[in-house]
PDB file of N, CA and C in Angstrom:
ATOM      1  N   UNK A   1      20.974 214.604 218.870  1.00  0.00           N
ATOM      2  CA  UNK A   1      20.351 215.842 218.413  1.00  0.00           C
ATOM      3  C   UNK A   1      20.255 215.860 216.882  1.00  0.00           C
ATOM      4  N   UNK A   2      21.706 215.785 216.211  1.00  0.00           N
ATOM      5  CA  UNK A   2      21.417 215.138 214.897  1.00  0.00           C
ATOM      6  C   UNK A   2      20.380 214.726 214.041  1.00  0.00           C
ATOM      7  N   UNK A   3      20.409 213.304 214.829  1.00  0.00           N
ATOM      8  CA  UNK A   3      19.319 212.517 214.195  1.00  0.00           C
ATOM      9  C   UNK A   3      18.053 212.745 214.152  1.00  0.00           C
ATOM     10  N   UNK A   4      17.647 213.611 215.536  1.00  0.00           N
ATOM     11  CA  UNK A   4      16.620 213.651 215.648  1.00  0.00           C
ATOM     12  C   UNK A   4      15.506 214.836 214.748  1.00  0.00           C
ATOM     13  N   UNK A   5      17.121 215.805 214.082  1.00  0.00           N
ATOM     14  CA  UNK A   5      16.793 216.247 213.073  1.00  0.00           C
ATOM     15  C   UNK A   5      16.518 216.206 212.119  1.00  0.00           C
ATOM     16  N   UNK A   6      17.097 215.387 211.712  1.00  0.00           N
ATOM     17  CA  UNK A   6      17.120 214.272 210.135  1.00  0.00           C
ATOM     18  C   UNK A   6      15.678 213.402 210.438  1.00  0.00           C
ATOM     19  N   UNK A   7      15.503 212.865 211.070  1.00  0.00           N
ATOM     20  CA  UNK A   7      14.448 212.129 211.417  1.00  0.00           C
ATOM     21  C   UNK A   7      13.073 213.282 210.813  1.00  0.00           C
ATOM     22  N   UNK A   8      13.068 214.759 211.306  1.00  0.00           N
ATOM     23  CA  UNK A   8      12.124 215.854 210.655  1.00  0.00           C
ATOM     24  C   UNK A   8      12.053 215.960 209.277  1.00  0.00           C
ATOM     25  N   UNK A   9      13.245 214.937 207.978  1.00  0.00           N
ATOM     26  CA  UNK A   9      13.072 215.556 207.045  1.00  0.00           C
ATOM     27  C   UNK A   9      11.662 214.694 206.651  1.00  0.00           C
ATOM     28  N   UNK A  10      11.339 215.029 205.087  1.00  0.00           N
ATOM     29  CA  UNK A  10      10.357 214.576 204.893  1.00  0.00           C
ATOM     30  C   UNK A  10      10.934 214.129 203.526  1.00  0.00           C
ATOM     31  N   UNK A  11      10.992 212.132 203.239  1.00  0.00           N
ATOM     32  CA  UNK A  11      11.495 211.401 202.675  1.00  0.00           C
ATOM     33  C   UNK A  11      10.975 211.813 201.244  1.00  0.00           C
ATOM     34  N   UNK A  12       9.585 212.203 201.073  1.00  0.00           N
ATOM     35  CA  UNK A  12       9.353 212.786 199.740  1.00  0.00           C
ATOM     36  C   UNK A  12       9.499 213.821 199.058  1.00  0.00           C
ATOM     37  N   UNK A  13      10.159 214.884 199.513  1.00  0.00           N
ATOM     38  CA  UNK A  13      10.837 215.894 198.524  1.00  0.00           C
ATOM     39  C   UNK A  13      12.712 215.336 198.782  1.00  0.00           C
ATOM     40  N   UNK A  14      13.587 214.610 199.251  1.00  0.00           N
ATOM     41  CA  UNK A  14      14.677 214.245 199.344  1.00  0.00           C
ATOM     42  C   UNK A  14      15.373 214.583 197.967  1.00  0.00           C
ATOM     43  N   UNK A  15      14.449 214.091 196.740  1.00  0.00           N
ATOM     44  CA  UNK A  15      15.199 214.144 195.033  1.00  0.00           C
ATOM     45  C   UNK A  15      15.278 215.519 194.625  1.00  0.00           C
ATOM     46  N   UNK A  16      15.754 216.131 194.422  1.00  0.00           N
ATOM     47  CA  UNK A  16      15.893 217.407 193.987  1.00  0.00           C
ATOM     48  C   UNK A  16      14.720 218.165 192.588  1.00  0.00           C
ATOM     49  N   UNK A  17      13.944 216.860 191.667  1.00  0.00           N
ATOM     50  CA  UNK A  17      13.190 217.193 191.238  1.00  0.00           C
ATOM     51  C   UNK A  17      12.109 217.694 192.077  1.00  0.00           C
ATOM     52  N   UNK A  18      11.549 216.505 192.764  1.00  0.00           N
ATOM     53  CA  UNK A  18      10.399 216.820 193.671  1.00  0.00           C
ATOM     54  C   UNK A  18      10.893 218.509 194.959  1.00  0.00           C
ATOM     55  N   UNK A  19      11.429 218.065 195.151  1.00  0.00           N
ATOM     56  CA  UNK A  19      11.992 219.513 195.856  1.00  0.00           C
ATOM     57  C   UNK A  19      11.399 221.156 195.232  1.00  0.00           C
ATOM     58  N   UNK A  20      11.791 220.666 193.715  1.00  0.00           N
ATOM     59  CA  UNK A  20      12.284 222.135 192.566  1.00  0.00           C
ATOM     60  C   UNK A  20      10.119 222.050 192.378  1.00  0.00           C
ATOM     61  N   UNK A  21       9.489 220.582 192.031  1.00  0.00           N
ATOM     62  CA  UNK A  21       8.303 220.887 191.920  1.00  0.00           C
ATOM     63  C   UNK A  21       7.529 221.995 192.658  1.00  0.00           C
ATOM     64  N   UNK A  22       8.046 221.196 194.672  1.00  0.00           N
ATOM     65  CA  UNK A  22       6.827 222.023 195.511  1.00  0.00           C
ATOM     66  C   UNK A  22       7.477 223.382 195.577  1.00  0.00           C
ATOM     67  N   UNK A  23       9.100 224.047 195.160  1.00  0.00           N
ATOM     68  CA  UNK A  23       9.207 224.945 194.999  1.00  0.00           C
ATOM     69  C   UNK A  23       8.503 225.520 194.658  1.00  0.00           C
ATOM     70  N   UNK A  24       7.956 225.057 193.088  1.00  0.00           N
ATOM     71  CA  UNK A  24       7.555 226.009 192.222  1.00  0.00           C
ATOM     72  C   UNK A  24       6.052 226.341 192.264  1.00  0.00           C
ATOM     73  N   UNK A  25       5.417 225.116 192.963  1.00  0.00           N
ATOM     74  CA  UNK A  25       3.984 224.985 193.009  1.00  0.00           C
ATOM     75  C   UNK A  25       3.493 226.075 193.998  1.00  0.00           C
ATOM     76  N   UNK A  26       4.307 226.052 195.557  1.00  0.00           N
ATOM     77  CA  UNK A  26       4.139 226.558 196.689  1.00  0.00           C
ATOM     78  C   UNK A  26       3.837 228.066 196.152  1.00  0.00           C
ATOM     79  N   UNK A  27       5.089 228.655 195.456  1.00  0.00           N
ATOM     80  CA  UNK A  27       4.718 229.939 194.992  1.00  0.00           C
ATOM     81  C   UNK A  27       3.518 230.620 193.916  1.00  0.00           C
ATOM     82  N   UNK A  28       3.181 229.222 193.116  1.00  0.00           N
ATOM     83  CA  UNK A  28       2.302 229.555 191.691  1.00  0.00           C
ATOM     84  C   UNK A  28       1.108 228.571 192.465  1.00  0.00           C
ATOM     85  N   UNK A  29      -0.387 229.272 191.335  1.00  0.00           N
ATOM     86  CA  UNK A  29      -1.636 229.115 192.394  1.00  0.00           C
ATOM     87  C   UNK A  29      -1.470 227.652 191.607  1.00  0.00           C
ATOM     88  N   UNK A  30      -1.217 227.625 190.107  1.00  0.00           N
ATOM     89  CA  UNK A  30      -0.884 226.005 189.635  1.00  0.00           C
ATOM     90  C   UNK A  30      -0.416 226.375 188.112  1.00  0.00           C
ATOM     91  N   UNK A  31       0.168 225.174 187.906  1.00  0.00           N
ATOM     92  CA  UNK A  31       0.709 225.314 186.652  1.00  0.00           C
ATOM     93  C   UNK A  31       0.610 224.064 185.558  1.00  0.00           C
ATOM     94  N   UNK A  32       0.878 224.303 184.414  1.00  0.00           N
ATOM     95  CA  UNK A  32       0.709 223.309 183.487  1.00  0.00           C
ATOM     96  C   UNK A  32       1.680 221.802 183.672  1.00  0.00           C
ATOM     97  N   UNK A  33       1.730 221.143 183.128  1.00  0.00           N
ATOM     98  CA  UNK A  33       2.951 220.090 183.073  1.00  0.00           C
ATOM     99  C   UNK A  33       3.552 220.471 182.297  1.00  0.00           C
ATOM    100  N   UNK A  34       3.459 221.622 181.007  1.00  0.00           N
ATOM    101  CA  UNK A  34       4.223 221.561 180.213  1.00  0.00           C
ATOM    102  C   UNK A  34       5.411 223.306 180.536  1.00  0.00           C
ATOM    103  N   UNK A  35       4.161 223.853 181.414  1.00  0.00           N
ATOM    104  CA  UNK A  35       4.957 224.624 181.835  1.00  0.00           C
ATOM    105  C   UNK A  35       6.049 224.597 183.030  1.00  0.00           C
ATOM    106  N   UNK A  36       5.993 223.259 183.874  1.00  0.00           N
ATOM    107  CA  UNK A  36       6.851 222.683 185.184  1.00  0.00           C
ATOM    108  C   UNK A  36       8.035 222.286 184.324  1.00  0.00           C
ATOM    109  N   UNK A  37       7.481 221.852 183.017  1.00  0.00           N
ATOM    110  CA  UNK A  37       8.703 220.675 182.230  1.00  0.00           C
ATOM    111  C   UNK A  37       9.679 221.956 182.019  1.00  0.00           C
ATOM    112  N   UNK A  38       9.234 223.060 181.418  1.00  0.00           N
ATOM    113  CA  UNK A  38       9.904 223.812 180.489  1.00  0.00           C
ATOM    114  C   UNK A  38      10.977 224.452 181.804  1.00  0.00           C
ATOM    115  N   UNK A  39      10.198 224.964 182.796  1.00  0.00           N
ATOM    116  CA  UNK A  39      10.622 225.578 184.098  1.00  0.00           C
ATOM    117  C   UNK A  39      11.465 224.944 184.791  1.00  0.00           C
ATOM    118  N   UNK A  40      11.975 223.652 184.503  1.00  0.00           N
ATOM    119  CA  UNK A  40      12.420 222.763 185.813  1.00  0.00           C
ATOM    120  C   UNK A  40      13.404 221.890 184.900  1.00  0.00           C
ATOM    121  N   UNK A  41      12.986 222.246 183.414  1.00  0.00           N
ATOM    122  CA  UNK A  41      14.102 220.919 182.683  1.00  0.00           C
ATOM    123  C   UNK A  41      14.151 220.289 182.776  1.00  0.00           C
ATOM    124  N   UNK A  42      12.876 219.407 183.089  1.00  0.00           N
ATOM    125  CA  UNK A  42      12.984 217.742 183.115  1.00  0.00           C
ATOM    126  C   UNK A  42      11.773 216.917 181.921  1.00  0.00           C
ATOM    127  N   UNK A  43      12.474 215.977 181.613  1.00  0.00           N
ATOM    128  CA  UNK A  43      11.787 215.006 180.742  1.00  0.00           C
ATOM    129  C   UNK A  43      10.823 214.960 181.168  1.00  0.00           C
ATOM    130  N   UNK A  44       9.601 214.269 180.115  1.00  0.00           N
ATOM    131  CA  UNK A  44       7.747 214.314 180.237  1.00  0.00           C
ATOM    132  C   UNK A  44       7.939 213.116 181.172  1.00  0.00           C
ATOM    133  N   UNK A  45       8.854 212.040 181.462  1.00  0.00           N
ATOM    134  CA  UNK A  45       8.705 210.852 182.014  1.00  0.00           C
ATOM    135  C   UNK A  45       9.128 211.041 183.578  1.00  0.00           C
ATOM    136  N   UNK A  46      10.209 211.689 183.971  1.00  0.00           N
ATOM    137  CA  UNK A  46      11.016 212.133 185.128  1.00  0.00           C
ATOM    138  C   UNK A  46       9.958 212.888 185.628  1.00  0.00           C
ATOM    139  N   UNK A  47       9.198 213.903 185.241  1.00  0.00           N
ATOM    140  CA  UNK A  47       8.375 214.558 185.809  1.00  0.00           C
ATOM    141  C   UNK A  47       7.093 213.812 185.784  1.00  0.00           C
ATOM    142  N   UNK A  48       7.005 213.406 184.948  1.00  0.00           N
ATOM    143  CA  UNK A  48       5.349 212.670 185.292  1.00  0.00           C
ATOM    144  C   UNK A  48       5.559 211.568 186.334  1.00  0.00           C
ATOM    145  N   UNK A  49       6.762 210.947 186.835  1.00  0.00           N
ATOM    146  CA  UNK A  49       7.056 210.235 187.798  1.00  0.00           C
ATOM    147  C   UNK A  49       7.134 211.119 189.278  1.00  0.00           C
ATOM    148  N   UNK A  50       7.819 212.045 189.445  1.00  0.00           N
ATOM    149  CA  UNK A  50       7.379 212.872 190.012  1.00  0.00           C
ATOM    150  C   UNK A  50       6.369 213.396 190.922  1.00  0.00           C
ATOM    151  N   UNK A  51       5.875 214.197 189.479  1.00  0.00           N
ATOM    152  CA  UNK A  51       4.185 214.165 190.214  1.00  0.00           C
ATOM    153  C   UNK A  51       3.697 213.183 190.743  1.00  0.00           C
ATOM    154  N   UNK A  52       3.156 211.946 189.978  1.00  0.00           N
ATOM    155  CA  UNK A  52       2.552 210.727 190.661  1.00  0.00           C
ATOM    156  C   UNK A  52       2.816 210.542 192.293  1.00  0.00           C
ATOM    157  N   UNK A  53       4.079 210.768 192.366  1.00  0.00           N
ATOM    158  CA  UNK A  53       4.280 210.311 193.897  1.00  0.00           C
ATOM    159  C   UNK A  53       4.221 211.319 194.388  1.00  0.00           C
ATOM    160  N   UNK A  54       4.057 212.918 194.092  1.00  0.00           N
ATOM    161  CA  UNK A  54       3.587 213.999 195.056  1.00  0.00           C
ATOM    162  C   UNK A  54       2.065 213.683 195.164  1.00  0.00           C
ATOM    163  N   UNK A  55       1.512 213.544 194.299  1.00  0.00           N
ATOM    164  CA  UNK A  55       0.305 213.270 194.380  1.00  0.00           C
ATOM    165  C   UNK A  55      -0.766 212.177 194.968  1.00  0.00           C
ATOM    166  N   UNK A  56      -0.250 210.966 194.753  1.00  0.00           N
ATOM    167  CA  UNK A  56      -0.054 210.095 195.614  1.00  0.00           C
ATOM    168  C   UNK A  56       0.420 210.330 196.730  1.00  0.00           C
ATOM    169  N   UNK A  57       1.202 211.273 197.507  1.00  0.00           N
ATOM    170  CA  UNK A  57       1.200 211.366 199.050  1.00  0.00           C
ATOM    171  C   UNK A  57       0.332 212.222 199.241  1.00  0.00           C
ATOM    172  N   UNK A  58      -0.734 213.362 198.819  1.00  0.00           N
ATOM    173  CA  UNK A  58      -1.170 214.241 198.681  1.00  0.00           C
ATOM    174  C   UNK A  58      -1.229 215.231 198.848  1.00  0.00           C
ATOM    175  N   UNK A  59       0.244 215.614 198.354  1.00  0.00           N
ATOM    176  CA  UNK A  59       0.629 216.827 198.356  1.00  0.00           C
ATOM    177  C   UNK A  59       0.218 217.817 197.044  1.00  0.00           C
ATOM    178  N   UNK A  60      -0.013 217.203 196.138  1.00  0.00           N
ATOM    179  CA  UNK A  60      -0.160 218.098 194.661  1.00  0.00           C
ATOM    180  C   UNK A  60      -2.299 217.271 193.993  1.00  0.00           C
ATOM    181  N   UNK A  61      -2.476 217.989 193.631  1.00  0.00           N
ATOM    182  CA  UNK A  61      -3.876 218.005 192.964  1.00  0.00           C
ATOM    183  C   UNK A  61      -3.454 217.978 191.732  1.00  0.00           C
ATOM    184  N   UNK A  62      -4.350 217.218 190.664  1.00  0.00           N
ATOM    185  CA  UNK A  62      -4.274 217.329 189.367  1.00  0.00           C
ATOM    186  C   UNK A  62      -5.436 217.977 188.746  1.00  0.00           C
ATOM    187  N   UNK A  63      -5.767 218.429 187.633  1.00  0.00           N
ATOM    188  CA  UNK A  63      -7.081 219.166 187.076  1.00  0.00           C
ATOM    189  C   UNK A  63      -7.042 219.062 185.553  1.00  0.00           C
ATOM    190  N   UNK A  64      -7.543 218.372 185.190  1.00  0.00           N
ATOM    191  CA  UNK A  64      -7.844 217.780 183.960  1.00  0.00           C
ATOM    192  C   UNK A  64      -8.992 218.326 183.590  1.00  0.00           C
ATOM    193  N   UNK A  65      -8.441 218.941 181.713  1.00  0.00           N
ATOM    194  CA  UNK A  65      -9.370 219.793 181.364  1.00  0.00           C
ATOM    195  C   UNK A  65      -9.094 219.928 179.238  1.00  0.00           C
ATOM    196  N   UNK A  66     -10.290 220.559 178.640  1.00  0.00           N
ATOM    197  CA  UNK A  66      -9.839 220.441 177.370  1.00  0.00           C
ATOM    198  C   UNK A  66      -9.790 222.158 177.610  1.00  0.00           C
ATOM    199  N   UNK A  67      -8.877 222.636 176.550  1.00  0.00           N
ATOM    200  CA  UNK A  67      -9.033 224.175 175.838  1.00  0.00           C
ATOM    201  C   UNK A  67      -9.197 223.911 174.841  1.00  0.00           C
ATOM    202  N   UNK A  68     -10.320 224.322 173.962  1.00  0.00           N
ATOM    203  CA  UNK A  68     -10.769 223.625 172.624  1.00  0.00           C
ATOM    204  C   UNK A  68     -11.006 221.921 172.795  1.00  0.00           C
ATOM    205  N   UNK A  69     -10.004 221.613 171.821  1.00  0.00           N
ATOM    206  CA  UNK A  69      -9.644 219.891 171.918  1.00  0.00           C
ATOM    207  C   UNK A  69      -8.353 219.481 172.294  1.00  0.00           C
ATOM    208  N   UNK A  70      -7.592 220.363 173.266  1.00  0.00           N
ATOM    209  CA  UNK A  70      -6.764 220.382 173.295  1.00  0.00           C
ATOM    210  C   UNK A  70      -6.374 220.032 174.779  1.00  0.00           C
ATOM    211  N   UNK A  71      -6.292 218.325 175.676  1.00  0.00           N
ATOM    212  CA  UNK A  71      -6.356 218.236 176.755  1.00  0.00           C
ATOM    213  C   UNK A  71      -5.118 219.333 177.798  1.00  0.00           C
ATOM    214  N   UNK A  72      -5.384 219.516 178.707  1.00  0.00           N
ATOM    215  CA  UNK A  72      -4.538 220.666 179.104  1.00  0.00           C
ATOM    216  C   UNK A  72      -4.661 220.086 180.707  1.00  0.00           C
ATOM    217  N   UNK A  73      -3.479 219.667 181.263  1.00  0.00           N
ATOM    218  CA  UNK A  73      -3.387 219.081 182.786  1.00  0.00           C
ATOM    219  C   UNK A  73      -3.028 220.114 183.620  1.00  0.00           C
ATOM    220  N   UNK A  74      -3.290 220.721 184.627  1.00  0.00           N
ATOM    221  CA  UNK A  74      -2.702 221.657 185.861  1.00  0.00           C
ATOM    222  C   UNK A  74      -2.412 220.599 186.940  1.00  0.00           C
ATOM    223  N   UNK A  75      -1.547 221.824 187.985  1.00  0.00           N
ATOM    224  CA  UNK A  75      -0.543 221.020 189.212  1.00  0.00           C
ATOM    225  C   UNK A  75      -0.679 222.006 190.095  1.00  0.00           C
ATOM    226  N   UNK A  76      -1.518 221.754 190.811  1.00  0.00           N
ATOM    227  CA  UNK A  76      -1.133 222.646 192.485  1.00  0.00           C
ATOM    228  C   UNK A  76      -0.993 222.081 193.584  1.00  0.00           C
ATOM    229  N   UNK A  77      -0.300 222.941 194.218  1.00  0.00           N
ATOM    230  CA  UNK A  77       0.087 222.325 195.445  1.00  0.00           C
ATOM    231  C   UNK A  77      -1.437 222.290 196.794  1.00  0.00           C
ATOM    232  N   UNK A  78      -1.296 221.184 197.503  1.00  0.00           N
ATOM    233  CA  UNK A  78      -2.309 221.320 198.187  1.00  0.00           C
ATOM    234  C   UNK A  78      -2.673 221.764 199.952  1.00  0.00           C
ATOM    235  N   UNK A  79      -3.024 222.075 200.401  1.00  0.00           N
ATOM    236  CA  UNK A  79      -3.014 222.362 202.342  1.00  0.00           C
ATOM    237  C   UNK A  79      -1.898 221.468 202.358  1.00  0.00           C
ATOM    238  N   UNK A  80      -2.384 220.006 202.583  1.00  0.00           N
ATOM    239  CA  UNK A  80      -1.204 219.522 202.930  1.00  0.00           C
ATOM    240  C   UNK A  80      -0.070 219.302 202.656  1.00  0.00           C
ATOM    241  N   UNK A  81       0.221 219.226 201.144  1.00  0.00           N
ATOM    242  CA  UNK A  81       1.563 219.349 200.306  1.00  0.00           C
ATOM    243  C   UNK A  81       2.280 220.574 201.095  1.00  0.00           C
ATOM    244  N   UNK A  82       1.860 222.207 200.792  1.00  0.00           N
ATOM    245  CA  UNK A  82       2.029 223.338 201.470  1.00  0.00           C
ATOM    246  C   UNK A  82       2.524 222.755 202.900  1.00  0.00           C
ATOM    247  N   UNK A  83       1.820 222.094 204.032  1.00  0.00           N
ATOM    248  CA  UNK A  83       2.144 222.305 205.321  1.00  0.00           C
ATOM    249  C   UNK A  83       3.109 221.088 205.211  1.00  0.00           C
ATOM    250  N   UNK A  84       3.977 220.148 204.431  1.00  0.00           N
ATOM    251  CA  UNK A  84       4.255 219.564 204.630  1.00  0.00           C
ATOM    252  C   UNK A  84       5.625 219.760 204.393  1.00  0.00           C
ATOM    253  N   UNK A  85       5.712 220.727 203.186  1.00  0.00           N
ATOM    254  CA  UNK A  85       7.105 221.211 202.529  1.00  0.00           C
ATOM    255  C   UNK A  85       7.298 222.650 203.687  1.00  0.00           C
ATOM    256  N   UNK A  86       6.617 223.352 203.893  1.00  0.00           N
ATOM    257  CA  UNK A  86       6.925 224.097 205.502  1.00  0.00           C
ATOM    258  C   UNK A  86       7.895 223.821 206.104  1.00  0.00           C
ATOM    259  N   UNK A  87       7.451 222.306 206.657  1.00  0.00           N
ATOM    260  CA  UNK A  87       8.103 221.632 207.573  1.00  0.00           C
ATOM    261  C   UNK A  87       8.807 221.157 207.452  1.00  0.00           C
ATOM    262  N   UNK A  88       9.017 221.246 206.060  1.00  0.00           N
ATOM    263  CA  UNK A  88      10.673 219.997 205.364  1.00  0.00           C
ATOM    264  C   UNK A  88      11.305 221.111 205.541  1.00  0.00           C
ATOM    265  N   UNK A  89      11.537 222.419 205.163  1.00  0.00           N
ATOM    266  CA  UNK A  89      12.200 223.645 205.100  1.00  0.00           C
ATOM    267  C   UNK A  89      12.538 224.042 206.246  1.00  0.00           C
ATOM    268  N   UNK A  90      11.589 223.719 207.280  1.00  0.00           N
ATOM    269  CA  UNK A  90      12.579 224.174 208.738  1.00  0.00           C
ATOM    270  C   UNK A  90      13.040 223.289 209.339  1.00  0.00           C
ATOM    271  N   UNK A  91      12.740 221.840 208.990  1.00  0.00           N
ATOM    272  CA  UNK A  91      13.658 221.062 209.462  1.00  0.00           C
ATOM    273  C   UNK A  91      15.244 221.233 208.606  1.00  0.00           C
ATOM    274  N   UNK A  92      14.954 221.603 207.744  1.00  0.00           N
ATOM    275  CA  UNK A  92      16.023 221.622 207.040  1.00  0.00           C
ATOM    276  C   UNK A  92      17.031 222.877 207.691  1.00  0.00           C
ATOM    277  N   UNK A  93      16.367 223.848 207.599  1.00  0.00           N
ATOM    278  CA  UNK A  93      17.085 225.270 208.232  1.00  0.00           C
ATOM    279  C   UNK A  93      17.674 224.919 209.544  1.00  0.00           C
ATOM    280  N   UNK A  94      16.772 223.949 210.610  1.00  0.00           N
ATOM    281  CA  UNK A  94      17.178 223.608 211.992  1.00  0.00           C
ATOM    282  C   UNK A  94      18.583 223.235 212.003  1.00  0.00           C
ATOM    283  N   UNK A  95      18.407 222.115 210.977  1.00  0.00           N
ATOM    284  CA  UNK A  95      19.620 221.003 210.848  1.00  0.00           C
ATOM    285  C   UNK A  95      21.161 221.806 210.350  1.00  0.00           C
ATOM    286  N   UNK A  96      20.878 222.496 209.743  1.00  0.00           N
ATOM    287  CA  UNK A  96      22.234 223.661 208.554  1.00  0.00           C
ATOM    288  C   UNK A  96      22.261 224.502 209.969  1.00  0.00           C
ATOM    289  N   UNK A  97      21.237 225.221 211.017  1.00  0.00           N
ATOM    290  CA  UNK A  97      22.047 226.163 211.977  1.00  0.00           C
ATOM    291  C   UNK A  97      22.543 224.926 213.378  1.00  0.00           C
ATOM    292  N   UNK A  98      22.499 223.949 213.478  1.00  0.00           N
ATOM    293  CA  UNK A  98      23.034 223.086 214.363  1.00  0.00           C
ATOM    294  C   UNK A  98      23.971 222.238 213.848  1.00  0.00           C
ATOM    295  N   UNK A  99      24.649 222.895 212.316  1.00  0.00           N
ATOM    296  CA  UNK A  99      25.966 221.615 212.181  1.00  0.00           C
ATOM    297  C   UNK A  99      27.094 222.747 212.834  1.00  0.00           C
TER     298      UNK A  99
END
């Protein structure tokens, strides 16, 4: 029964950064990188590693853009990112009311 719970998690939010990301994304329509950095306390490198691999599974969208001359990146979460962290969360809840 266990396992078969654990087996529900979902191997890409496991790090506690990525976790704190789709936290933050799930609730906000999207946000800056510089505002995730400031929000989440993590280095431009830790987080830009991060993202890549939320994004790369395709859970997070990127949006690349200037204000003035001033390049400006956004982060939202996407359908599937959303339905995917769902499901990490109740597998997770399953697993904590069956220990």
């Amino acid at each position: 029964m266990m396992k078969d719970l654990l087996a529900q998690f979902n191997k890409a939010f496991e790090s506690k950064a990525r976790l704190s990301i789709m936290s933050v994304l799930v609730v906000n329509e999207s946000l800056s990188f510089n505002a995730l950095k400031e929000l989440l306390s993590l280095t431009d490198g830790n987080l830009a590693t991060h993202l890549r691999a939320l994004e790369e599974a395709g859970y997070v969208a990127v949006q690349k853009q200037f204000i003035g001359r001033k390049p400006n990146t956004t982060y939202s979460a996407t359908d599937a990112g959303r339905q995917a962290f769902t499901d990490h969360l109740n597998a997770l809840e399953e697993f904590i009311k069956n220990l």
